[in-house]
C-alpha atoms as a PDB file:
ATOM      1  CA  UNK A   1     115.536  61.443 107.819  1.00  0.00           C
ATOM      2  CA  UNK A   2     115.836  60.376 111.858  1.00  0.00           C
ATOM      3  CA  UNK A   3     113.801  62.209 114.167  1.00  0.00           C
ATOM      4  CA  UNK A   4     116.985  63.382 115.859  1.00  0.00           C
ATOM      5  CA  UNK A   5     117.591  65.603 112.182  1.00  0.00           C
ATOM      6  CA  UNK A   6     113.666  66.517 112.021  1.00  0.00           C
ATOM      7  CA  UNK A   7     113.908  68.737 115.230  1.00  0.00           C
ATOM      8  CA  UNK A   8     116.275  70.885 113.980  1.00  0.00           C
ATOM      9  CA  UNK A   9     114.778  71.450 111.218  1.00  0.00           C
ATOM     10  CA  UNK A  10     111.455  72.030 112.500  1.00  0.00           C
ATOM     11  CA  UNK A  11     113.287  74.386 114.956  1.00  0.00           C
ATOM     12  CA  UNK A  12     114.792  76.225 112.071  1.00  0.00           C
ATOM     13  CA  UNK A  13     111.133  76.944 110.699  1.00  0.00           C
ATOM     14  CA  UNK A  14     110.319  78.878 114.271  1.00  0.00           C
ATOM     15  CA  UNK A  15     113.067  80.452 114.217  1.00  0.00           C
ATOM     16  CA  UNK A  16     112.890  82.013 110.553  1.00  0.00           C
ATOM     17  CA  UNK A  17     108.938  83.190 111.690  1.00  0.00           C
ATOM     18  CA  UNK A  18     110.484  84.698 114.741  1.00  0.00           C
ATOM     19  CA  UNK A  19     112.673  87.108 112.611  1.00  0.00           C
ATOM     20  CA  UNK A  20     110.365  87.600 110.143  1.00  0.00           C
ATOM     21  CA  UNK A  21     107.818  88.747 112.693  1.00  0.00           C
ATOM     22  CA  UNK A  22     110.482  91.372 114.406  1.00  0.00           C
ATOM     23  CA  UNK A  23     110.837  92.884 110.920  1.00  0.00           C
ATOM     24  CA  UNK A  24     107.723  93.010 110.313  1.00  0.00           C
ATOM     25  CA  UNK A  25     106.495  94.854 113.583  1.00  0.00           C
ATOM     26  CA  UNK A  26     110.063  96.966 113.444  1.00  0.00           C
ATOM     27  CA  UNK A  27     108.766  98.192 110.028  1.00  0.00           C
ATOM     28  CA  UNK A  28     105.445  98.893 111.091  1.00  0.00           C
ATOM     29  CA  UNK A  29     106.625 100.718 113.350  1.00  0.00           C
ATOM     30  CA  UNK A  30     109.043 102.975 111.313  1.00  0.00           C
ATOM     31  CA  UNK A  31     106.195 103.538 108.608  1.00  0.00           C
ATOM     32  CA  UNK A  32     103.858 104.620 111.386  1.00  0.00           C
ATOM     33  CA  UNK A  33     106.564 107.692 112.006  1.00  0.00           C
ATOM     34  CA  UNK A  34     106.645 108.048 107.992  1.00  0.00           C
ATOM     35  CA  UNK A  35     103.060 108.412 107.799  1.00  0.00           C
ATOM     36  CA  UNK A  36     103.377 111.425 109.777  1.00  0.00           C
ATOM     37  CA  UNK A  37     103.296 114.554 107.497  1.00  0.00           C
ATOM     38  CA  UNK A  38     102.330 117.839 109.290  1.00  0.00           C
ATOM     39  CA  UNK A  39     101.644 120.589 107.386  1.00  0.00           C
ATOM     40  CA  UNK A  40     101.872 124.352 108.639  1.00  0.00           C
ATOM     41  CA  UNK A  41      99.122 126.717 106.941  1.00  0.00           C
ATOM     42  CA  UNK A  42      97.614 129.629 107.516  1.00  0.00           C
ATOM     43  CA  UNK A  43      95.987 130.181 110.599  1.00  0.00           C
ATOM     44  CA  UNK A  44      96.961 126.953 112.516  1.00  0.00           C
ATOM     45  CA  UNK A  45      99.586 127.065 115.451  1.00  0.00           C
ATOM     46  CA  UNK A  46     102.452 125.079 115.523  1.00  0.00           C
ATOM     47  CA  UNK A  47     101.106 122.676 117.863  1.00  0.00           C
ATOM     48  CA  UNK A  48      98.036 122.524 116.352  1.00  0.00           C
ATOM     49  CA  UNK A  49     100.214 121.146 113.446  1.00  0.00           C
ATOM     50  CA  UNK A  50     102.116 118.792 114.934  1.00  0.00           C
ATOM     51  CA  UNK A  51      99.802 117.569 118.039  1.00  0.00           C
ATOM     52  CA  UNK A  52      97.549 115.206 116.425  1.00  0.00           C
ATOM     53  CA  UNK A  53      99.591 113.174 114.471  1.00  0.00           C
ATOM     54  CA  UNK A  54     102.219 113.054 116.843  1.00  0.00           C
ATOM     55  CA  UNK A  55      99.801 112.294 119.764  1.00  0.00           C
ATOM     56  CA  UNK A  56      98.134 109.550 116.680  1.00  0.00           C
ATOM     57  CA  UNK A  57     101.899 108.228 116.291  1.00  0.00           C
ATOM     58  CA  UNK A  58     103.000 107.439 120.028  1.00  0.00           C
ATOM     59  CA  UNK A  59      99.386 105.706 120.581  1.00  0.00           C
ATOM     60  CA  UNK A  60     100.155 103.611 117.490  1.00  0.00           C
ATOM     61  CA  UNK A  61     103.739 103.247 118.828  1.00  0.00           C
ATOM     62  CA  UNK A  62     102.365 101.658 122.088  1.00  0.00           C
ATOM     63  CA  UNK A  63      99.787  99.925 120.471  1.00  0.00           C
ATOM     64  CA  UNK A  64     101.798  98.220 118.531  1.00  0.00           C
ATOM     65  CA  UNK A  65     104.339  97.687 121.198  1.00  0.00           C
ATOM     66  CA  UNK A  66     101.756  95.507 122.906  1.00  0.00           C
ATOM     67  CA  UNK A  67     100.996  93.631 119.688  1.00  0.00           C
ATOM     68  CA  UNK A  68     105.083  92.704 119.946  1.00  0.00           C
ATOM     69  CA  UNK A  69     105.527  92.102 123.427  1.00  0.00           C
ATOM     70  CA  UNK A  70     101.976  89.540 123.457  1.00  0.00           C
ATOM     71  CA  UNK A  71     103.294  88.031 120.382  1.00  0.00           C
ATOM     72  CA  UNK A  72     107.012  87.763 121.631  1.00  0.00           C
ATOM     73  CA  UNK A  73     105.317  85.683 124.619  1.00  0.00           C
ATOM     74  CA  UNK A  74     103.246  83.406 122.497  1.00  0.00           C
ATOM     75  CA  UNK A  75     106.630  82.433 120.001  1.00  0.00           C
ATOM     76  CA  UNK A  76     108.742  82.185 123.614  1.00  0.00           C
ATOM     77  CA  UNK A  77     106.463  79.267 124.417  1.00  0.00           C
ATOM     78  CA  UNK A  78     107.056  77.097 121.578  1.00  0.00           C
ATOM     79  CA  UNK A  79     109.450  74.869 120.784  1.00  0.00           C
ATOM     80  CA  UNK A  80     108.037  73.958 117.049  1.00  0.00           C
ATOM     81  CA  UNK A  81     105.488  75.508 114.203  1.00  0.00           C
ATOM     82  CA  UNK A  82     103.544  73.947 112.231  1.00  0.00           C
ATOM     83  CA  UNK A  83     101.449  75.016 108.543  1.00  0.00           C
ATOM     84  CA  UNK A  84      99.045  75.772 110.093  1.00  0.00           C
ATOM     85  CA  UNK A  85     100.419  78.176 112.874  1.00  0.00           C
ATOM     86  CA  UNK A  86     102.778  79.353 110.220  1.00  0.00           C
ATOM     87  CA  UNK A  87      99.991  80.751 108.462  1.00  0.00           C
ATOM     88  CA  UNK A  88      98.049  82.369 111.298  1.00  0.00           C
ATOM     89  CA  UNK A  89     101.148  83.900 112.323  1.00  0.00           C
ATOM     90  CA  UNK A  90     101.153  85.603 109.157  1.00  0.00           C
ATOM     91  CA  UNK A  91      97.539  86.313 109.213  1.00  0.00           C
ATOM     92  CA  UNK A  92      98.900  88.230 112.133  1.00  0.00           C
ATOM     93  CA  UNK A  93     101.479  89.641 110.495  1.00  0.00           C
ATOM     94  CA  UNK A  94      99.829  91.131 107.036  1.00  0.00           C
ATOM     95  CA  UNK A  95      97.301  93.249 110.011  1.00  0.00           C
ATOM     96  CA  UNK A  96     100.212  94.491 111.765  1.00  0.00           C
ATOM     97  CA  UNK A  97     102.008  95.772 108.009  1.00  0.00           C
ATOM     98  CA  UNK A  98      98.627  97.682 107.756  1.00  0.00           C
ATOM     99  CA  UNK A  99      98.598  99.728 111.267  1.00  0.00           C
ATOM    100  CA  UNK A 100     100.383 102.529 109.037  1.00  0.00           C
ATOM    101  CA  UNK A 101      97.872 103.232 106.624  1.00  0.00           C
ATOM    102  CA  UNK A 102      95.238 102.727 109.756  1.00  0.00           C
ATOM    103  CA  UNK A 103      97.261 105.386 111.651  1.00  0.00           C
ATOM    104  CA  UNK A 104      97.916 107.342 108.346  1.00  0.00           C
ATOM    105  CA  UNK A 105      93.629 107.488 108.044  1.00  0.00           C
ATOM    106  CA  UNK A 106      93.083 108.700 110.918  1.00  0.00           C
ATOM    107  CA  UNK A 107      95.741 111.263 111.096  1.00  0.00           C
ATOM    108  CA  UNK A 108      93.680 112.743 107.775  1.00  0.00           C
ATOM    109  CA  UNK A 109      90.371 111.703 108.777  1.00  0.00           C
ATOM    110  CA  UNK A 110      88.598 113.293 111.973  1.00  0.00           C
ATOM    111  CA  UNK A 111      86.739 111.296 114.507  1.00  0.00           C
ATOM    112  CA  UNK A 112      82.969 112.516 112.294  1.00  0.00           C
ATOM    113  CA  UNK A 113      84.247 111.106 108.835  1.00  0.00           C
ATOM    114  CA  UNK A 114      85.320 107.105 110.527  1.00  0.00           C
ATOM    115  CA  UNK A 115      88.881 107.390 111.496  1.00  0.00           C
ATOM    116  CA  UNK A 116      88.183 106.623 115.010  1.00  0.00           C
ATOM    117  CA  UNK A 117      85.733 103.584 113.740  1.00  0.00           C
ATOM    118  CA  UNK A 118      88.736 102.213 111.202  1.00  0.00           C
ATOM    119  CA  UNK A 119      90.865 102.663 113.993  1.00  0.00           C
ATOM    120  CA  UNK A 120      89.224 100.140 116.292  1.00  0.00           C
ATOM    121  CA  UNK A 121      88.019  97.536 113.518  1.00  0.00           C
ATOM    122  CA  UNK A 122      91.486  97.708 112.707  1.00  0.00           C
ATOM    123  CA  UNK A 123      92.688  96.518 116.236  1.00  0.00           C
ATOM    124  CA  UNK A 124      89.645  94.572 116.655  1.00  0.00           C
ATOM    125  CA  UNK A 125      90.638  91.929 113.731  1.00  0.00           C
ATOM    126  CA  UNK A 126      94.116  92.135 114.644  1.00  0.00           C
ATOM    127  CA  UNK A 127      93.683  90.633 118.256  1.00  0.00           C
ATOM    128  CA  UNK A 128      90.725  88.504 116.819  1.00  0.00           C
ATOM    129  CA  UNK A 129      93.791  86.914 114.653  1.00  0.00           C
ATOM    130  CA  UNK A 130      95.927  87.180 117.660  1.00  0.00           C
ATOM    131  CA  UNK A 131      93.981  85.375 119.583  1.00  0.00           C
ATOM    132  CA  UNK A 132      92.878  82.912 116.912  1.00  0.00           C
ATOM    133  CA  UNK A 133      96.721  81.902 116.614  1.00  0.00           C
ATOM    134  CA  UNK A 134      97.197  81.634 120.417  1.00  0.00           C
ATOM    135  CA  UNK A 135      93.911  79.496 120.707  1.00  0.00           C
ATOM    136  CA  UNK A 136      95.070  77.135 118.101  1.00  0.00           C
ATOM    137  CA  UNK A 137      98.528  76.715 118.972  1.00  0.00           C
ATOM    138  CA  UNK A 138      98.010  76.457 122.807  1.00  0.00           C
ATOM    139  CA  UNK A 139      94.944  74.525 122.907  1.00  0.00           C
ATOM    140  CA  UNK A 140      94.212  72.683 119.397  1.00  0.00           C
ATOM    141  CA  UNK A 141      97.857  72.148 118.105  1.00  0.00           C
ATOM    142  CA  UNK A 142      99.199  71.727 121.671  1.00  0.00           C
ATOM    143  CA  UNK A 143     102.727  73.452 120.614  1.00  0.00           C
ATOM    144  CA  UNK A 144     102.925  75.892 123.385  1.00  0.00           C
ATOM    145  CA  UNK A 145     104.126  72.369 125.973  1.00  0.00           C
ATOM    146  CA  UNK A 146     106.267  74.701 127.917  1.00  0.00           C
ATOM    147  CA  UNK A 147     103.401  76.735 129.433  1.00  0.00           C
ATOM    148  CA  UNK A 148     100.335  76.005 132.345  1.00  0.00           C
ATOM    149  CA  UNK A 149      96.964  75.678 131.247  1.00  0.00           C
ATOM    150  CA  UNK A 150      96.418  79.099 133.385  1.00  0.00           C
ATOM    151  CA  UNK A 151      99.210  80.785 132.081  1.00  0.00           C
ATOM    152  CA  UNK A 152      97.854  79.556 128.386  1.00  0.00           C
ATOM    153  CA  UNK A 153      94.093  80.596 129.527  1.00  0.00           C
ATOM    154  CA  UNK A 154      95.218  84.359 131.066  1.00  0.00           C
ATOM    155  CA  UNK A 155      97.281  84.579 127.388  1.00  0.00           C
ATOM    156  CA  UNK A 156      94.364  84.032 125.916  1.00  0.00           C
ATOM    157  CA  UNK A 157      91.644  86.094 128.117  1.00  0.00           C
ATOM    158  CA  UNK A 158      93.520  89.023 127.805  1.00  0.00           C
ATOM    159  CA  UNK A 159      94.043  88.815 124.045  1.00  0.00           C
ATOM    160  CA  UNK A 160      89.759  88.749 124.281  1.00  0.00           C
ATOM    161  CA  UNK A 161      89.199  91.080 126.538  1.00  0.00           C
ATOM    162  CA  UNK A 162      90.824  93.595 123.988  1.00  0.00           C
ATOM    163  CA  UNK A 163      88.707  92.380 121.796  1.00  0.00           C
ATOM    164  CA  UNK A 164      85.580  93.519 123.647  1.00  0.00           C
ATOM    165  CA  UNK A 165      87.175  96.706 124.099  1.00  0.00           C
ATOM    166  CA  UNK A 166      88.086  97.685 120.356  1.00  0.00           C
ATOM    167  CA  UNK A 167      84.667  95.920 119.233  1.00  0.00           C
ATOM    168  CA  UNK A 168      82.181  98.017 121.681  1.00  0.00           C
ATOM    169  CA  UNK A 169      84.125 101.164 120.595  1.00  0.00           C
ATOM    170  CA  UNK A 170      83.706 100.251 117.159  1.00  0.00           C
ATOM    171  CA  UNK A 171      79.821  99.745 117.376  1.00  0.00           C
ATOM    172  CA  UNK A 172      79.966 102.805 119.445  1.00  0.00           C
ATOM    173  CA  UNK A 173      80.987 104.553 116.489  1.00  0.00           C
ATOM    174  CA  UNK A 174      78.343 103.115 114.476  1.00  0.00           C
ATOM    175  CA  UNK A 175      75.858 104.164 116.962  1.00  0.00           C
ATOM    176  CA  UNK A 176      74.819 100.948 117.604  1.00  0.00           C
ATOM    177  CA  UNK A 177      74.759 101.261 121.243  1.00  0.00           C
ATOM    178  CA  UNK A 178      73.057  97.661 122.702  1.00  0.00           C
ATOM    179  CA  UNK A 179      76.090  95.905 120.703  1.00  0.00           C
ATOM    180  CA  UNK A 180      78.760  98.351 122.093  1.00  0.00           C
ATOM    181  CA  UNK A 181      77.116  97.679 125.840  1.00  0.00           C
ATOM    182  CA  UNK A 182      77.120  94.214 125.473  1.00  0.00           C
ATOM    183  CA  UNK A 183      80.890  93.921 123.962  1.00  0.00           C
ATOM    184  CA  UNK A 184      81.551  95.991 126.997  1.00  0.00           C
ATOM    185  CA  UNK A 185      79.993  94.325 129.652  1.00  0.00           C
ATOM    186  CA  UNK A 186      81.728  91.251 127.900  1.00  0.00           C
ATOM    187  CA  UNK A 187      85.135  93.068 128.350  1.00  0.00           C
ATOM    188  CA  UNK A 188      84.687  93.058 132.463  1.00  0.00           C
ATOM    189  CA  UNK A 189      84.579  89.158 132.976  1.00  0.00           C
ATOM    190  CA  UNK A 190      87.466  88.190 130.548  1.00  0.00           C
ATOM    191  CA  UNK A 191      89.527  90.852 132.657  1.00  0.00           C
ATOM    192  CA  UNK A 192      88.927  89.300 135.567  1.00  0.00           C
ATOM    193  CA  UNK A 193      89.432  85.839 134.048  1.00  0.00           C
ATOM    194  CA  UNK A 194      92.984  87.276 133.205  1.00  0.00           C
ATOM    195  CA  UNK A 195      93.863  88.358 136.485  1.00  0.00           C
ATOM    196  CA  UNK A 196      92.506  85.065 137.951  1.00  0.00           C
ATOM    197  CA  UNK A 197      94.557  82.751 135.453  1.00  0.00           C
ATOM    198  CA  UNK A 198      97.077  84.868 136.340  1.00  0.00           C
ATOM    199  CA  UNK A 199      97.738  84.499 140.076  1.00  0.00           C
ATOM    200  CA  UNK A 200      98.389  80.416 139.414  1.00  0.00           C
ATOM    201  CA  UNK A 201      99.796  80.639 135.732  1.00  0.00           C
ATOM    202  CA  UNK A 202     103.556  80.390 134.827  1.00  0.00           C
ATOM    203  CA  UNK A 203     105.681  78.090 132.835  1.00  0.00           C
ATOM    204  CA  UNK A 204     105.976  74.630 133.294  1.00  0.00           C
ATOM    205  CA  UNK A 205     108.964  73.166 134.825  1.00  0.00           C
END
């Protein structure tokens, strides 16, 4: 096989983990709504029925919604996969298939029994894995050759800086409060490493 007949074919692979990755965050999505079951009994108003999970759903919605758009930008700056990234990708993936039964816990568990706690480990893997794939493909793998160094860097500090977040509410939770200071504290310099790489990222031309 030439090289000229190995780049379409290593272009086909990207493609075929670009639609598999839009079905899989387009059925998250749609189980997230499924996973919504209010029930009216006695004593409980109407809204008291329906605010929670809906309130539960539209956070998920947007959370997940950032998931997409990050990862949209990350696949928009390669021009190849490899095994490697394939499988981080769907590292990625398998975490996002599982924000339904995160959302679906905490609809049914309150804040004092670990819904909140599941919530953020949850979303503290998944952009640990986010930003696991983005490291390796942009800095170790070198696929990402259509984007800056900054642009890579600011991808990459923001995916951490959520990080922080998620992890210093989870050890909040826990009531472990020097780790959920320090994860927080954490969170302020990869912010403003984001907005730094940001003002001289882009794409390459």
């Amino acid at each position: 096989m030439t090289q000229d007949e190995e780049v379409p074919e290593i272009s086909k692979h990207l493609d075929r983990l670009v639609l598999l990755s839009d079905g899989v965050f387009a059925i998250a999505i749609t189980l997230s709504a499924i996973e919504i079951h209010p029930e009216l009994t006695a004593g409980i108003t109407l809204w008291q029925a329906w605010g929670p999970p809906l309130l539960t759903y539209f956070v998920s919605f947007l959370l997940i919604g950032v998931v997409w758009l990050m990862h949209r930008r990350m696949l928009a700056y390669l021009r190849h996969i490899d095994g490697p990234g394939t499988l981080l990708n769907l590292l990625v993936l398998s975490l996002v298939a599982l924000v339904p039964v995160v959302v679906r816990f905490w609809i049914t568990h309150p804040e004092k029994e670990g819904g909140v706690l599941v919530y953020a480990v949850a979303f503290a893997v998944l952009y640990t894995c986010l930003a696991l794939s983005w490291g390796y493909l942009a800095f170790i793998a070198r696929l990402a050759q259509g984007v800056t160094r900054e642009a890579a860097m600011q991808l990459l500090a923001k995916q951490c800086f959520v990080v922080a977040a998620f992890a210093a509410m989870a050890m909040y939770q826990l009531g472990w409060m020097i780790p959920a200071v320090l994860f927080a504290v954490a969170a302020v310099p990869l912010r403003w490493l984001a907005w730094r790489y940001g003002r001289g990222g882009g794409p390459a031309p």
